[in-house]
N, C-alpha and C. Protein backbone atom coordinates (compact mmCIF):
# COMPACT_ATOMS: atom_id res chain seq x y z
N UNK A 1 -0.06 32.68 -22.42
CA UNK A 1 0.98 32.30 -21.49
C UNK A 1 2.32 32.40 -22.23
N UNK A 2 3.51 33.23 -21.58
CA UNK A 2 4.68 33.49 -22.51
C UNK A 2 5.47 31.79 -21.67
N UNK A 3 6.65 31.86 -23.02
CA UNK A 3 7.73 30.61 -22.68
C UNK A 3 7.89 30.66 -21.13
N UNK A 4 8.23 31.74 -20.03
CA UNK A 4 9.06 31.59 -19.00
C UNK A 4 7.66 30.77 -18.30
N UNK A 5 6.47 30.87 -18.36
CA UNK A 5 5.63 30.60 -17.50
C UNK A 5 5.54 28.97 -17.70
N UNK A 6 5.27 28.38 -19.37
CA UNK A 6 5.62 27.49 -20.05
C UNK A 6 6.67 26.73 -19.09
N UNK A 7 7.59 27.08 -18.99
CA UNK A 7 8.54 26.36 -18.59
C UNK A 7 8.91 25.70 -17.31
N UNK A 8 7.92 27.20 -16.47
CA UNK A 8 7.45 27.12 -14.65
C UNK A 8 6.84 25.79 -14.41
N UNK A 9 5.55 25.86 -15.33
CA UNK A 9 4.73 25.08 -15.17
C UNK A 9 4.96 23.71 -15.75
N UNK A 10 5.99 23.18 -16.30
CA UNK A 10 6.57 21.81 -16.99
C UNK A 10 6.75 21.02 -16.40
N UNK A 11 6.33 19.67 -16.10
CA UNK A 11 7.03 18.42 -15.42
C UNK A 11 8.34 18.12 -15.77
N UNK A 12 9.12 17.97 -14.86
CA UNK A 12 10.10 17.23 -14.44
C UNK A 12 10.29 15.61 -14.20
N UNK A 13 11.38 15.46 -15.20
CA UNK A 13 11.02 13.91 -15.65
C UNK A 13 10.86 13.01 -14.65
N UNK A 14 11.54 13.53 -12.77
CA UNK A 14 11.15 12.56 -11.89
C UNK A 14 9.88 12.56 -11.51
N UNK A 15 8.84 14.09 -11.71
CA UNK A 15 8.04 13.93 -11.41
C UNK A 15 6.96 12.70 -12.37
N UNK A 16 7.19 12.72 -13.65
CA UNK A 16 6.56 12.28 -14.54
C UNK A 16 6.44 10.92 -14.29
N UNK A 17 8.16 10.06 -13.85
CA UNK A 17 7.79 8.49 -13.09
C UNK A 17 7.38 8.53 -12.67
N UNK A 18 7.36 9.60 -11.36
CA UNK A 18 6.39 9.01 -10.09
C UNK A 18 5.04 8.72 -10.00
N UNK A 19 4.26 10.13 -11.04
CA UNK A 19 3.35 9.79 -11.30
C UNK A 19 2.74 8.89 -12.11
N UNK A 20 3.76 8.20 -12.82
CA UNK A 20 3.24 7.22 -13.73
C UNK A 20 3.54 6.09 -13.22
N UNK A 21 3.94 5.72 -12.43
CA UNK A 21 4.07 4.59 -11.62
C UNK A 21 3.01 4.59 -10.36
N UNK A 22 3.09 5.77 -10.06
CA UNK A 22 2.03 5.80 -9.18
C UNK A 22 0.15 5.17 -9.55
N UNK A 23 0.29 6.39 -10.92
CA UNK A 23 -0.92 5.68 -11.64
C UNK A 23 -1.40 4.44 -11.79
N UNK A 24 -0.26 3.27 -12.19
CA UNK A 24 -0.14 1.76 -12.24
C UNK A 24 -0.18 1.14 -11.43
N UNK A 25 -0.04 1.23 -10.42
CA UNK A 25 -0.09 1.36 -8.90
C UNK A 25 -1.19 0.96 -8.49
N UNK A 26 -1.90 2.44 -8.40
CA UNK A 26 -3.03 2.67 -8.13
C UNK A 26 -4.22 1.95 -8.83
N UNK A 27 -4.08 1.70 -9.98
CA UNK A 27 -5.20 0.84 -10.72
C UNK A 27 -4.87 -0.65 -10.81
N UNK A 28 -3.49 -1.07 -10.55
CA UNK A 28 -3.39 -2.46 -10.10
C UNK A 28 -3.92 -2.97 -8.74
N UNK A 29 -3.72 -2.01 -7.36
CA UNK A 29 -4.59 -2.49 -6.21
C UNK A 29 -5.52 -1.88 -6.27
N UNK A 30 -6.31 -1.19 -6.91
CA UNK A 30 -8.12 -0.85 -7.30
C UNK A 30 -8.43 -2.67 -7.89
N UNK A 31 -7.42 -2.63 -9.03
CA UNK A 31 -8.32 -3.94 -9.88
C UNK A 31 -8.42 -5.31 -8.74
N UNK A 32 -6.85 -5.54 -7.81
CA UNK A 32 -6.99 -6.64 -6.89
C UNK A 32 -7.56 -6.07 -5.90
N UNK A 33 -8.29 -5.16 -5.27
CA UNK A 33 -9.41 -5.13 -4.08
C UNK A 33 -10.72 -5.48 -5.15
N UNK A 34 -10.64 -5.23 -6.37
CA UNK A 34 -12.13 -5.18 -7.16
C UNK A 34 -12.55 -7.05 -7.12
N UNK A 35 -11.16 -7.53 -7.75
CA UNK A 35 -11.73 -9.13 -7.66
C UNK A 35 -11.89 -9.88 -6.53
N UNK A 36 -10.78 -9.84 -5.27
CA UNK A 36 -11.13 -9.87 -4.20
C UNK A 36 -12.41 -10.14 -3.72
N UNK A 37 -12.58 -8.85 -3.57
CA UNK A 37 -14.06 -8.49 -3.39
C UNK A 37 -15.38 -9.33 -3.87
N UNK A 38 -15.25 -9.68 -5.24
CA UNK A 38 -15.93 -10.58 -6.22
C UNK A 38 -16.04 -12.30 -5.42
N UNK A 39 -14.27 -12.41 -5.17
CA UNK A 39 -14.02 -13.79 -4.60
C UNK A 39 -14.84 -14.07 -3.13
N UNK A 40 -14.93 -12.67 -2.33
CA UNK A 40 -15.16 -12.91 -0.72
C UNK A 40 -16.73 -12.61 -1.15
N UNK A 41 -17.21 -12.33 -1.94
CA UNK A 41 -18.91 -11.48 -1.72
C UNK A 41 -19.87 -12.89 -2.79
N UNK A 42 -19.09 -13.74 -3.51
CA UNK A 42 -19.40 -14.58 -4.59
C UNK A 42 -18.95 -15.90 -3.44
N UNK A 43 -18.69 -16.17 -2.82
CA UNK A 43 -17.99 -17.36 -2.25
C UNK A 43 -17.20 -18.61 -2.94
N UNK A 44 -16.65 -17.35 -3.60
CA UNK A 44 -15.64 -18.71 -4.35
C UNK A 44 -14.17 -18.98 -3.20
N UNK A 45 -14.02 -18.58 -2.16
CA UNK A 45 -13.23 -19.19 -1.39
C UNK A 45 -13.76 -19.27 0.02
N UNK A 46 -13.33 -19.68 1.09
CA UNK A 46 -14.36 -19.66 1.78
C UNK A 46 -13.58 -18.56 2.75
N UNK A 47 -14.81 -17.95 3.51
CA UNK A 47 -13.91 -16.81 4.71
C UNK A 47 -13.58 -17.59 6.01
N UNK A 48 -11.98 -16.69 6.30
CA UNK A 48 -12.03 -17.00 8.03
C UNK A 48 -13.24 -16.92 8.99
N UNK A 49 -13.98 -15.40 9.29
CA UNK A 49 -14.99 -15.26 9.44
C UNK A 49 -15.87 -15.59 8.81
N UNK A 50 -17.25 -16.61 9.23
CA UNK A 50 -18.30 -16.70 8.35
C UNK A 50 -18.85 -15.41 8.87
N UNK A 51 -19.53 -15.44 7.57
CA UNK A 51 -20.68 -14.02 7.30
C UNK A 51 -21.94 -13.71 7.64
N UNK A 52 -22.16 -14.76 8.14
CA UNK A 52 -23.13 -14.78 9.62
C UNK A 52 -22.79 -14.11 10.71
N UNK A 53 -21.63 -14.28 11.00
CA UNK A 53 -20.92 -14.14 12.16
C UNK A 53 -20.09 -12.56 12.46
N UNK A 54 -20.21 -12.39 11.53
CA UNK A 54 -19.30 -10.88 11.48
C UNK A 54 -20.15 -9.40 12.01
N UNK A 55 -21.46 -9.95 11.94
CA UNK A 55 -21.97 -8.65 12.97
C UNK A 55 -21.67 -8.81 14.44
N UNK A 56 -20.83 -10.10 15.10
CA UNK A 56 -20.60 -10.24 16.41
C UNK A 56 -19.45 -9.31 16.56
N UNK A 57 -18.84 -8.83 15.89
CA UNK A 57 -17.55 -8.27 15.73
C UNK A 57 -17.95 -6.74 15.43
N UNK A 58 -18.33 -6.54 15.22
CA UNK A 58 -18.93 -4.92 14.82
C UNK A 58 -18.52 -3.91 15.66
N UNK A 59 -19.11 -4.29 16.65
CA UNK A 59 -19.15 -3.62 18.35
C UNK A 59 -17.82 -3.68 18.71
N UNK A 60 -17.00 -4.50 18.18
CA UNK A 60 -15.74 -4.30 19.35
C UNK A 60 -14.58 -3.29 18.69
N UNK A 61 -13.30 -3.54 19.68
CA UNK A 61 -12.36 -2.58 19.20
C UNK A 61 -11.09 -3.43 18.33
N UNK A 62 -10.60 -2.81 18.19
CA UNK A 62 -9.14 -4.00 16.81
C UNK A 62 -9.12 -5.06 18.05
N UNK A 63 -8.67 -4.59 19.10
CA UNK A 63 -7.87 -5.57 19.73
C UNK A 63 -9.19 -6.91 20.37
N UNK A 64 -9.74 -6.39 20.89
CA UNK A 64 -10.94 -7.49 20.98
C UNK A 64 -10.72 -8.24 19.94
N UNK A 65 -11.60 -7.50 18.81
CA UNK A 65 -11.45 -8.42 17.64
C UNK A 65 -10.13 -9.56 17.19
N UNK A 66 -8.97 -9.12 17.31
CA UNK A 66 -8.26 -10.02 16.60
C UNK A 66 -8.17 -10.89 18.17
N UNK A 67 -8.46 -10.71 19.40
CA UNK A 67 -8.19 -11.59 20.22
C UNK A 67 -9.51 -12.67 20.02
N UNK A 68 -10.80 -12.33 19.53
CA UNK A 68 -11.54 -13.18 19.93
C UNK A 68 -11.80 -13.79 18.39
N UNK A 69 -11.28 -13.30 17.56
CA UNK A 69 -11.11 -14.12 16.08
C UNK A 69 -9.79 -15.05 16.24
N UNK A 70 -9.29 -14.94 17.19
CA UNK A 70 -7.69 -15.94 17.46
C UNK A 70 -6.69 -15.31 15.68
N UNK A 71 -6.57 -13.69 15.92
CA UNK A 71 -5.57 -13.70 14.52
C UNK A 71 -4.45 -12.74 15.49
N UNK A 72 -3.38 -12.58 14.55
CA UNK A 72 -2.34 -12.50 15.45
C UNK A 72 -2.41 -11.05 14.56
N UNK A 73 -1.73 -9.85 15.08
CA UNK A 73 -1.50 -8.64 14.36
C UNK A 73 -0.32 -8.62 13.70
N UNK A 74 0.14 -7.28 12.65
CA UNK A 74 1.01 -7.15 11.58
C UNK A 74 1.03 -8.39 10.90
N UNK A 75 1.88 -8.68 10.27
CA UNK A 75 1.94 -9.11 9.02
C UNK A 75 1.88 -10.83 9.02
N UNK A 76 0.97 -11.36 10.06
CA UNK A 76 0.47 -12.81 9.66
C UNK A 76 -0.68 -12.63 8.99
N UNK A 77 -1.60 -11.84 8.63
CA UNK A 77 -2.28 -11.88 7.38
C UNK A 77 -1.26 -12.54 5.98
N UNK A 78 -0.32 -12.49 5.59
CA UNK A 78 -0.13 -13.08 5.11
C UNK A 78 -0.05 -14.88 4.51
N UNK A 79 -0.04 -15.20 6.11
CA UNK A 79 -0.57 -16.62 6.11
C UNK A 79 -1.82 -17.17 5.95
N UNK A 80 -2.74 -15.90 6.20
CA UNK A 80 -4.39 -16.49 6.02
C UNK A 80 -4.42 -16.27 4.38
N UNK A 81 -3.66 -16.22 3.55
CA UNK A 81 -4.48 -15.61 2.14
C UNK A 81 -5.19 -17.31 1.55
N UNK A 82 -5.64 -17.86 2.44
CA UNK A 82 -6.35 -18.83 2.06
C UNK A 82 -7.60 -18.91 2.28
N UNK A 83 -8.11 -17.63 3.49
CA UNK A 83 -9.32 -17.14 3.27
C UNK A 83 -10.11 -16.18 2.87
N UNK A 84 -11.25 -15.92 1.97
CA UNK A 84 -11.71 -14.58 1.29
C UNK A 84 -11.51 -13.34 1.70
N UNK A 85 -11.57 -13.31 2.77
CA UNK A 85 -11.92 -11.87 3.99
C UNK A 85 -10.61 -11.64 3.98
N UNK A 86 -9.34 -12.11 3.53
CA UNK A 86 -7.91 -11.86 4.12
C UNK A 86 -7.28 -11.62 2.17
N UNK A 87 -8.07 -12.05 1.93
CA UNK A 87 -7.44 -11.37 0.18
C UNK A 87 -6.79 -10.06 0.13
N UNK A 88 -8.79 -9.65 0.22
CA UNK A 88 -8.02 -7.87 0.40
C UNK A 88 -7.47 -7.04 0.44
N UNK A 89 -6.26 -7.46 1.71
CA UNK A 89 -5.17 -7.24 2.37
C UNK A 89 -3.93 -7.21 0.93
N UNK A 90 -4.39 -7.88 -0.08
CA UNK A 90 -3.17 -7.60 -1.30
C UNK A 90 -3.28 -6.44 -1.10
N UNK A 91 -4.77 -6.54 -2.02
CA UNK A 91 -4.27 -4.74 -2.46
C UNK A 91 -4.36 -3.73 -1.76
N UNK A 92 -4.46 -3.54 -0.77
CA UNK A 92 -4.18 -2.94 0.19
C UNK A 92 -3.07 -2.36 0.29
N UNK A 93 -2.02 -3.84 0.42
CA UNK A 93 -0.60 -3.36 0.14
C UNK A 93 0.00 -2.90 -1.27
N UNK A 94 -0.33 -3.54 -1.70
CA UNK A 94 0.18 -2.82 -3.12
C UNK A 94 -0.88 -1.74 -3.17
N UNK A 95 -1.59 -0.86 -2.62
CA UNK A 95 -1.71 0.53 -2.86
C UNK A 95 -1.26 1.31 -1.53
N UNK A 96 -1.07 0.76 -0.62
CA UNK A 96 0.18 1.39 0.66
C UNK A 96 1.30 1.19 0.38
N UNK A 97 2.06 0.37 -0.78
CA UNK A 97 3.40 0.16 -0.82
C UNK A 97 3.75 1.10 -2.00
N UNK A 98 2.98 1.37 -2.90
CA UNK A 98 3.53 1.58 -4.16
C UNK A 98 4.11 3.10 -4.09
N UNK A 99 3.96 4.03 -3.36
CA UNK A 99 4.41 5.13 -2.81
C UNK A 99 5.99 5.15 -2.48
N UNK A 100 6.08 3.79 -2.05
CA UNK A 100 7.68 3.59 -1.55
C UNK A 100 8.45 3.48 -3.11
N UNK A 101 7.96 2.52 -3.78
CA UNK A 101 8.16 2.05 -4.99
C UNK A 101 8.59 3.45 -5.89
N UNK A 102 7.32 4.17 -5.83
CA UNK A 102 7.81 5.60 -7.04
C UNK A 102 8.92 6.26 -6.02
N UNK A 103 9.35 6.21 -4.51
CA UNK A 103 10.33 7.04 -4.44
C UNK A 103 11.85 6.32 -4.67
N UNK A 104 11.50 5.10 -4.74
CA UNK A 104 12.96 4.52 -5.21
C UNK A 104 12.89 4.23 -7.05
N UNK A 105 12.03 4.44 -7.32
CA UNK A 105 12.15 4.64 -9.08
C UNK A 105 12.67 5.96 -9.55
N UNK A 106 12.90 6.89 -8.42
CA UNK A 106 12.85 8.24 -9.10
C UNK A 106 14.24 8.79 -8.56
N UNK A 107 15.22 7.43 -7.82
CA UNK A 107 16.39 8.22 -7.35
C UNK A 107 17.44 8.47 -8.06
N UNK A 108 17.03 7.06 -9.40
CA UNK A 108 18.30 6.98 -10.31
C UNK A 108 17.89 8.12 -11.55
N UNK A 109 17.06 8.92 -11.35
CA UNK A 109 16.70 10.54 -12.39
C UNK A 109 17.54 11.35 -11.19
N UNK A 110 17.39 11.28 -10.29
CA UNK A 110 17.76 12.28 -9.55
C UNK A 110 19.43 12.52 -9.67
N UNK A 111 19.88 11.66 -9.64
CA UNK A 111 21.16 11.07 -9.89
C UNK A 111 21.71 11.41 -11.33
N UNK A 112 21.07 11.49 -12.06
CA UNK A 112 21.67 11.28 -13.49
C UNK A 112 21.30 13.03 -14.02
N UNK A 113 20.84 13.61 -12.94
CA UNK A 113 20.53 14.63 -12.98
C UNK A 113 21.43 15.17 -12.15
N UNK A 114 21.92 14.87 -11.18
CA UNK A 114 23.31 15.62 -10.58
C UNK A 114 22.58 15.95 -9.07
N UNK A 115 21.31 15.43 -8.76
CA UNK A 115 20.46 16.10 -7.66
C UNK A 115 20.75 15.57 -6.74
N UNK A 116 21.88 15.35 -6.18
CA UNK A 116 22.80 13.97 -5.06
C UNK A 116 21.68 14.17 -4.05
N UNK A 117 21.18 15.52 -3.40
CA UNK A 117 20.51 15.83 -2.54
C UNK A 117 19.04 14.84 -2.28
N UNK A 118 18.82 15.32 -3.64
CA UNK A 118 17.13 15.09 -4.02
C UNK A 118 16.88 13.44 -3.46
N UNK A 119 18.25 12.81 -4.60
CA UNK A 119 18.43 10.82 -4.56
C UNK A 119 18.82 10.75 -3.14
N UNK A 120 19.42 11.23 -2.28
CA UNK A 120 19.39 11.23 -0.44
C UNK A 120 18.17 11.43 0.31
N UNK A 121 17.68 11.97 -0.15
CA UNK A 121 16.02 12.00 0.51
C UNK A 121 15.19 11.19 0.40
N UNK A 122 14.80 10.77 -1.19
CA UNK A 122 14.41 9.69 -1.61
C UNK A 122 14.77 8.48 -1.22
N UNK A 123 16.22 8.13 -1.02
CA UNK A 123 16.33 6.89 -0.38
C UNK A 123 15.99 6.66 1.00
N UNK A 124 15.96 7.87 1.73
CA UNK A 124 15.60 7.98 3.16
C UNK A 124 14.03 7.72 3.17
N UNK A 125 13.69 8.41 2.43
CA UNK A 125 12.13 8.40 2.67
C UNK A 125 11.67 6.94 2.10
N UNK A 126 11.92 6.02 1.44
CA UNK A 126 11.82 5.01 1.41
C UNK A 126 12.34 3.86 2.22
N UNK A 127 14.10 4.00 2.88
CA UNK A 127 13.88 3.03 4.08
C UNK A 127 13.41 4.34 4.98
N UNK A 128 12.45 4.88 5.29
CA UNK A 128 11.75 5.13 6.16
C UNK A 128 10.03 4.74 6.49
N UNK A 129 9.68 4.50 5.07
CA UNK A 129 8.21 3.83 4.97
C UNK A 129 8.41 2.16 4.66
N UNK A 130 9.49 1.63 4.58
CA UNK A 130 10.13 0.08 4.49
C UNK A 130 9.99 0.28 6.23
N UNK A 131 10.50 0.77 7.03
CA UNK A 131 10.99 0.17 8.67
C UNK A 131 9.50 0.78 8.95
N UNK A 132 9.01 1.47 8.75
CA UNK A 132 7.28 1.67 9.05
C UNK A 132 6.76 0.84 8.88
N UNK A 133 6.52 0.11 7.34
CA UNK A 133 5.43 -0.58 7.79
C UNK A 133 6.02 -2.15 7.90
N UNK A 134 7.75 -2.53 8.19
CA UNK A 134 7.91 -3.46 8.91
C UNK A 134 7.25 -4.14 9.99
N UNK A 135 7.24 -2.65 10.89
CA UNK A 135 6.38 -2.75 12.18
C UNK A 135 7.55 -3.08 13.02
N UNK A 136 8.92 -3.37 13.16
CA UNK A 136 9.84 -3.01 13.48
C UNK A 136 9.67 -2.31 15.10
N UNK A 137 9.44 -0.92 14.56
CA UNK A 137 9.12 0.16 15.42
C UNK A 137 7.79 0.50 16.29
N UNK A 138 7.35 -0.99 16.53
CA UNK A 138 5.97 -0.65 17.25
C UNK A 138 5.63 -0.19 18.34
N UNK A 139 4.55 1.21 18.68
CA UNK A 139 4.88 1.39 19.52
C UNK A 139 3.37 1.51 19.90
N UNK A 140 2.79 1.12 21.02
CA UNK A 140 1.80 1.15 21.96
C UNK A 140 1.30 -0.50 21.69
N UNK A 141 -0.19 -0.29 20.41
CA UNK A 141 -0.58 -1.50 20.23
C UNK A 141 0.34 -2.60 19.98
């Protein structure tokens, strides 16, 4: 492989945060769904749903379900993190959020790089997955 190809093929230092943040990311909500998991399957906390009970729920659709579990949709899971079955839901988010995260880590390279363009996109595309998963913008359910 000569230098010009070398050079084609080189990361770019925004790419290099992203992916390295991404990486950290990614193995921080792997490790909190892993204990989670440990906490809701070990019963060291107790679940909203007992686990008896959760094949009654199988059969239905979201909305059944959260009507006949009495839970409210978007982001009052946050108030249940006092039961096992609603842990989860961390890492969940921190591996749906962290995407937003590497595109606002990577605006101030873009910037210092002269890429005014690149750091305008990036900030867009981040308040654009911020007012997403606000829920803000809901539309049907």
């Amino acid at each position: 492989m000569n230098e010009k190809d070398e050079n084609i093929l080189a990361s770019r230092p925004e790419q290099i945060r992203y992916a390295a943040i991404l990486e950290k990311g990614m193995y921080l909500g792997l490790l909190v769904l892993l204990i989670t998991f440990v906490i809701y399957v070990f019963g060291i906390m107790k679940p909203y749903i007992p686990k008896d009970k959760i094949p009654t729920y199988w059969t239905m659709g979201v909305h059944d379900y959260l009507h006949h579990a009495q839970i409210k949709p978007g982001w009052s899971w946050l108030g249940m993190l006092k039961y096992a079955d609603f842990l989860n839901f961390i890492g969940i988010a921190i591996l749906s959020g962290v995407t937003t995260i590497c595109f606002v880590a990577v605006i101030p390279v873009f910037l210092r790089n002269n890429d005014r363009l690149y750091a305008v996109f990036a900030s867009l595309e981040a308040a654009i997955l911020c007012v997403a998963a606000s829920g803000l913008l809901s539309v049907g359910h």
